[in-house]
PDB file of N, CA and C in Angstrom:
ATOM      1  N   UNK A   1      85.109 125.802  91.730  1.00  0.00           N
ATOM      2  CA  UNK A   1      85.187 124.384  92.009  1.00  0.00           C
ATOM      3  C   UNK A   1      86.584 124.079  92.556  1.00  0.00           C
ATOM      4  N   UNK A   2      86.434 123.381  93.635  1.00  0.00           N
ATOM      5  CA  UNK A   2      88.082 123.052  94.755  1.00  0.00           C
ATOM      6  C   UNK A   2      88.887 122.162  93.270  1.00  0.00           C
ATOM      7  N   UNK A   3      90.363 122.467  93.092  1.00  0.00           N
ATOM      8  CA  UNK A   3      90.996 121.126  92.704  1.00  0.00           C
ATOM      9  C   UNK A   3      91.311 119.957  93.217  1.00  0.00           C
ATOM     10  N   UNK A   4      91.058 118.893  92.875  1.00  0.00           N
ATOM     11  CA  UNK A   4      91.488 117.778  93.678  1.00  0.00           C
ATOM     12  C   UNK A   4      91.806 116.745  92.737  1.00  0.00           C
ATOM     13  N   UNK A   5      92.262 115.639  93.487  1.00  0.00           N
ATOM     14  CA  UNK A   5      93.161 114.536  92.692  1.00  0.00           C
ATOM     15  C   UNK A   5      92.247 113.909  92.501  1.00  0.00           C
ATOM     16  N   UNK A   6      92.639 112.749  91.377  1.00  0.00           N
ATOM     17  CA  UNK A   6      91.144 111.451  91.137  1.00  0.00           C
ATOM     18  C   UNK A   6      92.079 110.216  91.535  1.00  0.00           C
ATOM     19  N   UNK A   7      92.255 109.564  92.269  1.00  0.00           N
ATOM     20  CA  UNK A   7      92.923 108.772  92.439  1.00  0.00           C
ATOM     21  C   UNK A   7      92.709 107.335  92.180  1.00  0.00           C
ATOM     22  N   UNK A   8      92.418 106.416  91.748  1.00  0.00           N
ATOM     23  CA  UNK A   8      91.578 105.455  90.954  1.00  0.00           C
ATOM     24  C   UNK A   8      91.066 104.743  92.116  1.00  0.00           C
ATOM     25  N   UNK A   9      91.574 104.802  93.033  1.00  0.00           N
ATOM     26  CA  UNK A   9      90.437 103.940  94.209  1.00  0.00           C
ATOM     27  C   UNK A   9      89.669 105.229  94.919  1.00  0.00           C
ATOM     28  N   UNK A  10      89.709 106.175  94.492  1.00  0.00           N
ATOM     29  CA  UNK A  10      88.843 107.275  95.059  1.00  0.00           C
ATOM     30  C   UNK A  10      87.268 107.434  93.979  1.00  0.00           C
ATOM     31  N   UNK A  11      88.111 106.759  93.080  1.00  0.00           N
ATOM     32  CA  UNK A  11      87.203 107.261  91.598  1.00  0.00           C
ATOM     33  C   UNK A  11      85.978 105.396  92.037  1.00  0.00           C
ATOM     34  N   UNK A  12      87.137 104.753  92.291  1.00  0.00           N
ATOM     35  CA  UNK A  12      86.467 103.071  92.491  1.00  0.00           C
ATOM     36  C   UNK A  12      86.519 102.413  93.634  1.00  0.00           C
ATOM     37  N   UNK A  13      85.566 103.582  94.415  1.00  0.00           N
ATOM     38  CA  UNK A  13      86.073 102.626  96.192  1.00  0.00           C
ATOM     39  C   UNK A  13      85.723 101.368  96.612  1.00  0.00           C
ATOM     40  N   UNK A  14      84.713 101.156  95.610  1.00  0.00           N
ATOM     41  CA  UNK A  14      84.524  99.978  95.887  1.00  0.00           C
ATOM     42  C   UNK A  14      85.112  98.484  95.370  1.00  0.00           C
ATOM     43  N   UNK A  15      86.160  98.798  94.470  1.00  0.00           N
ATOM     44  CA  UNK A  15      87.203  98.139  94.383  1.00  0.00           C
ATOM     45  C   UNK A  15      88.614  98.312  94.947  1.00  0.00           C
ATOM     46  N   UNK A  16      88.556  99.090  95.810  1.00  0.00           N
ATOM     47  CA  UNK A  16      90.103  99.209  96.584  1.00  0.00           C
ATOM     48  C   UNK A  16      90.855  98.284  96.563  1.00  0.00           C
ATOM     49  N   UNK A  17      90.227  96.888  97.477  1.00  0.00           N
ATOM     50  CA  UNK A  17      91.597  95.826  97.696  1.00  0.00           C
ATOM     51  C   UNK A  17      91.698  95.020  96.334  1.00  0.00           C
ATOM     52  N   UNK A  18      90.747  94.798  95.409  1.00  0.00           N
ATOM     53  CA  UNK A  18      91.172  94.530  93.842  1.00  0.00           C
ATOM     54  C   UNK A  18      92.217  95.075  92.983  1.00  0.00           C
ATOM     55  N   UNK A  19      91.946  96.748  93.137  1.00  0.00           N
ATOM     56  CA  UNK A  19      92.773  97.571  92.641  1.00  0.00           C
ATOM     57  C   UNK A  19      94.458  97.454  93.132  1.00  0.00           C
ATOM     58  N   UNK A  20      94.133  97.527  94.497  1.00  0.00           N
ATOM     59  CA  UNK A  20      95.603  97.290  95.313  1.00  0.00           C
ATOM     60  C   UNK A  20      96.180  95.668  94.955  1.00  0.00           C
ATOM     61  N   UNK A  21      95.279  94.587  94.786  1.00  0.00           N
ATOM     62  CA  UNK A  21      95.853  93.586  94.180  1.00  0.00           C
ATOM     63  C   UNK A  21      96.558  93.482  93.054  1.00  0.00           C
ATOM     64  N   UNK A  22      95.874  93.903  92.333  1.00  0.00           N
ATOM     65  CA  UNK A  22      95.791  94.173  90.578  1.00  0.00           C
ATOM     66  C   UNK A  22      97.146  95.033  90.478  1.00  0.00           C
ATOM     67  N   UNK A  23      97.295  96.136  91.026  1.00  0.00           N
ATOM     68  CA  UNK A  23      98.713  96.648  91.142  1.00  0.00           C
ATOM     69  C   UNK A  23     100.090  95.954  91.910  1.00  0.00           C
ATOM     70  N   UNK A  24      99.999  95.103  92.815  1.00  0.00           N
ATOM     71  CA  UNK A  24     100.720  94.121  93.294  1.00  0.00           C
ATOM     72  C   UNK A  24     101.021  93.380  91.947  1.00  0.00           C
ATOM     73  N   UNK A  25     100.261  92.482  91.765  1.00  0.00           N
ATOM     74  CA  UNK A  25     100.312  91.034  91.016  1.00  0.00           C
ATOM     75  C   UNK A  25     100.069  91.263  88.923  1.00  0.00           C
ATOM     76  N   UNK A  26      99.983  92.231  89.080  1.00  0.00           N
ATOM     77  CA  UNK A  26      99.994  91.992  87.659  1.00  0.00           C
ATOM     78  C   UNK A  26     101.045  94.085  87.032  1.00  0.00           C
ATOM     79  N   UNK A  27     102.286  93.613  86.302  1.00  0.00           N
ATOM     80  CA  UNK A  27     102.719  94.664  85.603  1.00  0.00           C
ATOM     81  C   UNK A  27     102.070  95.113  84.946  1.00  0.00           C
ATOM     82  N   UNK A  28     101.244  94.451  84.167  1.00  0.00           N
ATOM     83  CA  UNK A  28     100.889  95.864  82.593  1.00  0.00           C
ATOM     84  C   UNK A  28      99.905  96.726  84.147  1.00  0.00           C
ATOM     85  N   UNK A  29      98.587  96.292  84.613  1.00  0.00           N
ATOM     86  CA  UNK A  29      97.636  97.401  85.793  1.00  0.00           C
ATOM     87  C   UNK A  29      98.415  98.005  86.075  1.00  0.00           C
ATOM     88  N   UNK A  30     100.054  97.637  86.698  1.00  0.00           N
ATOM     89  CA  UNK A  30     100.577  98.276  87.565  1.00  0.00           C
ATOM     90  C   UNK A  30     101.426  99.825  86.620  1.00  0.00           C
ATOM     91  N   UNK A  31     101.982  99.882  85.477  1.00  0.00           N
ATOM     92  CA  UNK A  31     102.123 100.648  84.747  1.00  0.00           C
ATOM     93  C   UNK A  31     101.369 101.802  84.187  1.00  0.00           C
ATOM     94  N   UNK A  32      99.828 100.720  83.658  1.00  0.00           N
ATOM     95  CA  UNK A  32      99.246 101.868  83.408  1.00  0.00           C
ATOM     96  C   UNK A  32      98.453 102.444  84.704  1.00  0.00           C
ATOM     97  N   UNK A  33      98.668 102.098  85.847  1.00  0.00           N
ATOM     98  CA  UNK A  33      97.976 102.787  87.177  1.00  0.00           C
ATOM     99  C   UNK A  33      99.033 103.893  87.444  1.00  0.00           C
ATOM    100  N   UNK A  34     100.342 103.549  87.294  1.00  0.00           N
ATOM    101  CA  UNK A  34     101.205 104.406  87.333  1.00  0.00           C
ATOM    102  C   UNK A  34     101.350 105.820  86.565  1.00  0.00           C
ATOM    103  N   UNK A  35     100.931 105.883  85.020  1.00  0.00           N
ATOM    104  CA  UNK A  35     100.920 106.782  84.264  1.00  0.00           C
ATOM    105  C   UNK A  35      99.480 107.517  84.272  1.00  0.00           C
ATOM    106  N   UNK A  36      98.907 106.891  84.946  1.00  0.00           N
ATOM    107  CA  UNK A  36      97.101 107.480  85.074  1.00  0.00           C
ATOM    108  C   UNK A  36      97.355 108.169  86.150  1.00  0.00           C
ATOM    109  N   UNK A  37      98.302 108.220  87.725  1.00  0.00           N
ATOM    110  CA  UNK A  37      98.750 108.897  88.375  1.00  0.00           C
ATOM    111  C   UNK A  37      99.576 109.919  88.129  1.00  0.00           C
ATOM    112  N   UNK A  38     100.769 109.477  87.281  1.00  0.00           N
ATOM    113  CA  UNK A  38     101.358 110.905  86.586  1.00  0.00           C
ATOM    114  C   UNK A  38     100.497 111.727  86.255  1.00  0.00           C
ATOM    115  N   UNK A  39      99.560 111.562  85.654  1.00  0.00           N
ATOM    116  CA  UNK A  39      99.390 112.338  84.745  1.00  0.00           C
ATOM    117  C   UNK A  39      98.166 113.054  85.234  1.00  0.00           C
ATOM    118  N   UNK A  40      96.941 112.660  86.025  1.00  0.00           N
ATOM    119  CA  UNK A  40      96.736 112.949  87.136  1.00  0.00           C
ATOM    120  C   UNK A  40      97.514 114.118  88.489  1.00  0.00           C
ATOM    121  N   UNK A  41      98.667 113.718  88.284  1.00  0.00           N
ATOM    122  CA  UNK A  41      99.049 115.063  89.174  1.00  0.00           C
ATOM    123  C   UNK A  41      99.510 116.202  88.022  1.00  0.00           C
ATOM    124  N   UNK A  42     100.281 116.194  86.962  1.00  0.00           N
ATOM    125  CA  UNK A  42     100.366 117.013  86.256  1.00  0.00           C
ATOM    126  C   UNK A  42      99.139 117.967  85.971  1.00  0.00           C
ATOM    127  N   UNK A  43      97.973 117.482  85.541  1.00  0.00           N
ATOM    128  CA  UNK A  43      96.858 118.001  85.549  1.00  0.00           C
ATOM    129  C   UNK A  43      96.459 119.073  86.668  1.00  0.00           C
ATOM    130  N   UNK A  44      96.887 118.250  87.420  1.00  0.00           N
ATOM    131  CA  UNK A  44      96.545 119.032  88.995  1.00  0.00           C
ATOM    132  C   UNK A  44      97.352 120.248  89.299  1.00  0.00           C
ATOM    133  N   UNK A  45      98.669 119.932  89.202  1.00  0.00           N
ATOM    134  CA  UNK A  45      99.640 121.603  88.632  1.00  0.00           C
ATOM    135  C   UNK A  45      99.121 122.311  88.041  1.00  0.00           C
ATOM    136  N   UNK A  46      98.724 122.073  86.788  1.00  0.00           N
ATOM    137  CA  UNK A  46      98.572 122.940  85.752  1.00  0.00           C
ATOM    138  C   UNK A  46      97.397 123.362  85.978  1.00  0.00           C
ATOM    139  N   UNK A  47      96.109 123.187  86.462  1.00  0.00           N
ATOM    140  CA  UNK A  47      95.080 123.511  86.874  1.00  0.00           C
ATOM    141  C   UNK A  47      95.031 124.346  88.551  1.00  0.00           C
ATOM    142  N   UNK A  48      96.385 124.232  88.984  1.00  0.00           N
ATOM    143  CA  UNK A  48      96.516 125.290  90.550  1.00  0.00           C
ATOM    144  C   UNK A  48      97.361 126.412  89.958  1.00  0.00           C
ATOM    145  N   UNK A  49      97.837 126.368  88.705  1.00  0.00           N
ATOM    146  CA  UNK A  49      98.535 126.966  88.309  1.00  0.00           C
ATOM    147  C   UNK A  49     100.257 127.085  88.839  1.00  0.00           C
ATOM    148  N   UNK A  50     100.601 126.079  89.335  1.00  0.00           N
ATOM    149  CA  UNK A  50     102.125 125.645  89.267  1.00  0.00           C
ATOM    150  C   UNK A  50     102.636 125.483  87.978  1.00  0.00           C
ATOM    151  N   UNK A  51     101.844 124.982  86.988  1.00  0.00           N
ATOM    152  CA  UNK A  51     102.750 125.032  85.711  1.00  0.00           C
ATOM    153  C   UNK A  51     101.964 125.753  84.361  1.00  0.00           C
ATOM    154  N   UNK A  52     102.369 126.311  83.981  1.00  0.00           N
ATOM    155  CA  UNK A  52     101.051 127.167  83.128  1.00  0.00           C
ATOM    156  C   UNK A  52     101.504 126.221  81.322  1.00  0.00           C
ATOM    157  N   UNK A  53     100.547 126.692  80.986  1.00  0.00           N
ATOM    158  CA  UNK A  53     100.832 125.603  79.328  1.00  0.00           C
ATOM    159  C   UNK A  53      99.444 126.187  78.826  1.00  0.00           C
ATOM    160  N   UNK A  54      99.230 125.042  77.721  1.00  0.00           N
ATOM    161  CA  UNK A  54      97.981 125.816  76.600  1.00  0.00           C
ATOM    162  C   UNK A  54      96.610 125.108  77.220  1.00  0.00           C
ATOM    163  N   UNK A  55      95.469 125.102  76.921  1.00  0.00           N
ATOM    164  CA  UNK A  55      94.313 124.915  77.141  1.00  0.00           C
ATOM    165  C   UNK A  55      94.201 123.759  76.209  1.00  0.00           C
ATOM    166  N   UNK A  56      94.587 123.698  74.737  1.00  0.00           N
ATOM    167  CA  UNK A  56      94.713 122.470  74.296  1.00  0.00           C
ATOM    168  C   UNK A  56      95.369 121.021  74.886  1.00  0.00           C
ATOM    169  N   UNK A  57      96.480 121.332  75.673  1.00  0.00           N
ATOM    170  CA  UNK A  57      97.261 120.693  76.213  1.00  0.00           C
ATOM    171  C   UNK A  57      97.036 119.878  77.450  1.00  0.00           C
ATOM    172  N   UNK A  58      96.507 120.644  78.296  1.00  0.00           N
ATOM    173  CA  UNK A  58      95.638 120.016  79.235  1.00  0.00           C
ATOM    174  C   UNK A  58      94.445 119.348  78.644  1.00  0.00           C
ATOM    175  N   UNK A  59      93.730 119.894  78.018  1.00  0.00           N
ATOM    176  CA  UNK A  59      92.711 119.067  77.135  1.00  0.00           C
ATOM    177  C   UNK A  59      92.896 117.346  77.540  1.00  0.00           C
ATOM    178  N   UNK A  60      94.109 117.785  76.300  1.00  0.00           N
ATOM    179  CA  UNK A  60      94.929 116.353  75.319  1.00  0.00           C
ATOM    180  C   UNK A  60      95.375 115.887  76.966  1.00  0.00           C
ATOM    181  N   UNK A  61      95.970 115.679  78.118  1.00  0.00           N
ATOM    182  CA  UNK A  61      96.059 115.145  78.919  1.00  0.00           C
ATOM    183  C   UNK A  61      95.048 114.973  79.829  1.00  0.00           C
ATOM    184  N   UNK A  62      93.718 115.191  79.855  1.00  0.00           N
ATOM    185  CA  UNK A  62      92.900 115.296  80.127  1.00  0.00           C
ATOM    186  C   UNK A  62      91.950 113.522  79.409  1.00  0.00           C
ATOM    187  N   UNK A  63      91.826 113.617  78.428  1.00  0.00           N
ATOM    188  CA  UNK A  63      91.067 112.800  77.548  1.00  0.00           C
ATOM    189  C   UNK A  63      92.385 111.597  77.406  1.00  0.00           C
ATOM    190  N   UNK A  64      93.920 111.358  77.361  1.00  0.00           N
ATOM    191  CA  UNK A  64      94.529 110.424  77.794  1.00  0.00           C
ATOM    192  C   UNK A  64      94.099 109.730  79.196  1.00  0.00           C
ATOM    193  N   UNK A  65      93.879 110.725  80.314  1.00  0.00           N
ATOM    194  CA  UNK A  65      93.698 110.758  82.008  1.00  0.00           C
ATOM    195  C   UNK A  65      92.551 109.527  81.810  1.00  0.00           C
ATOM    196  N   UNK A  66      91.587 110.005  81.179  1.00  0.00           N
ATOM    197  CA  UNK A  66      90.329 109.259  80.729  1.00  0.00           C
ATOM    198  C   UNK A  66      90.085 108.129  79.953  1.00  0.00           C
ATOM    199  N   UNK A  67      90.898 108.045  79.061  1.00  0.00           N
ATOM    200  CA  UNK A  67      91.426 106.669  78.898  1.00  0.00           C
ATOM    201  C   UNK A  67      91.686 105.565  79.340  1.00  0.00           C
ATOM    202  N   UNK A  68      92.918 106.347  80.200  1.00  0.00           N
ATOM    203  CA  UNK A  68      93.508 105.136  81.098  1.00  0.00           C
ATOM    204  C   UNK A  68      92.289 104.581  82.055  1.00  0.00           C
ATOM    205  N   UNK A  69      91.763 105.628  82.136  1.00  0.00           N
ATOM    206  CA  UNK A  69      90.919 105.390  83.525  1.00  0.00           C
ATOM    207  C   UNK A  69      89.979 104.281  82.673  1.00  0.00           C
ATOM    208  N   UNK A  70      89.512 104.412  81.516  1.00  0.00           N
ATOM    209  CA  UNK A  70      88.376 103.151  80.899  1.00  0.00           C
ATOM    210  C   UNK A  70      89.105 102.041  81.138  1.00  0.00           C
ATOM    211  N   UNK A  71      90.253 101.908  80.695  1.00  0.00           N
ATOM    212  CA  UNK A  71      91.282 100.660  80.138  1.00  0.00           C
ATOM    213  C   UNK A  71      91.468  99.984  81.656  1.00  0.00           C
ATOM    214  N   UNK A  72      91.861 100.995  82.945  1.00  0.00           N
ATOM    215  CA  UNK A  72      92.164 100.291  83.802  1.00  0.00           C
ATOM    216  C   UNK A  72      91.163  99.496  84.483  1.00  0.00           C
ATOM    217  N   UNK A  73      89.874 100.319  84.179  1.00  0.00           N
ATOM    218  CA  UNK A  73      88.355 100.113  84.976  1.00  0.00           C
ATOM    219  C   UNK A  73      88.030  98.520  84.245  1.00  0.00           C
ATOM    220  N   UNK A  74      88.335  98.529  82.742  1.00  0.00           N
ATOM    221  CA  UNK A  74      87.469  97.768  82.433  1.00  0.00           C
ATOM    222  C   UNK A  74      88.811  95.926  82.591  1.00  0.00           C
ATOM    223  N   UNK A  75      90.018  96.521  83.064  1.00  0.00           N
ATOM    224  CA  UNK A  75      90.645  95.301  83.544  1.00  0.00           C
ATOM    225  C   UNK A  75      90.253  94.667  84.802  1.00  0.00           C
ATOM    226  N   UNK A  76      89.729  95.928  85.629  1.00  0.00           N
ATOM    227  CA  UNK A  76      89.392  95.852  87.214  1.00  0.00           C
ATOM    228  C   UNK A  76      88.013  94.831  87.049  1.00  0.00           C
ATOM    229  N   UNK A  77      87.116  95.029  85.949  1.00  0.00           N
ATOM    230  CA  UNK A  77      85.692  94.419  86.214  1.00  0.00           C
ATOM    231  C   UNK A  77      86.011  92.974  85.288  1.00  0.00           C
ATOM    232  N   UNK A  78      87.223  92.632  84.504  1.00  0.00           N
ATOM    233  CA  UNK A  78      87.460  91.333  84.194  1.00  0.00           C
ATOM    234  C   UNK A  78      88.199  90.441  85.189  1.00  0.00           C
ATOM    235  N   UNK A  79      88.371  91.097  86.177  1.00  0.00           N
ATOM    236  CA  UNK A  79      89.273  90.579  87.761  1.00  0.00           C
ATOM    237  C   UNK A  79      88.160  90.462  88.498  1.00  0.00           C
ATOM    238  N   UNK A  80      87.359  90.650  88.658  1.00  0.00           N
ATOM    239  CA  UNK A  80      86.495  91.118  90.096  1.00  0.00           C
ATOM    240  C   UNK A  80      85.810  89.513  89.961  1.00  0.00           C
TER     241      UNK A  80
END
């Protein structure tokens, strides 16, 4: 399976210019869109193998990744 990024308007295209609003106009979206991207590329290292670590570890950043992604989704559908 190719690695690739999830990028939250890739994951929600059909909220793009919401999302891109929502990150403009409001800090807390814009923070946690920010750390859902960190962490998101870290993943992505460690899975091309640029950074090697434990299988638990990625896990555990894995199921945070997923988190954010509920928390941000479900701010995106109280905006829309």
């Amino acid at each position: 399976m190719p690695l690739t990024h999830h990028p939250l308007t890739q994951e929600f295209p059909e909220y793009k210019a919401l999302i891109h609003k929502l990150k403009m106009d409001n800090n807390y979206f814009h923070h946690m869109m920010e750390r859902y991207e960190e962490i998101d590329k870290h993943i992505y290292r460690i899975e091309s193998g640029e950074e090697p670590t434990s299988d638990d570890y990625v896990n555990r950043l894995g199921k945070e990744r997923l988190k954010l992604k509920d928390d941000l989704y479900k701010i995106i559908l109280s905006n829309k």
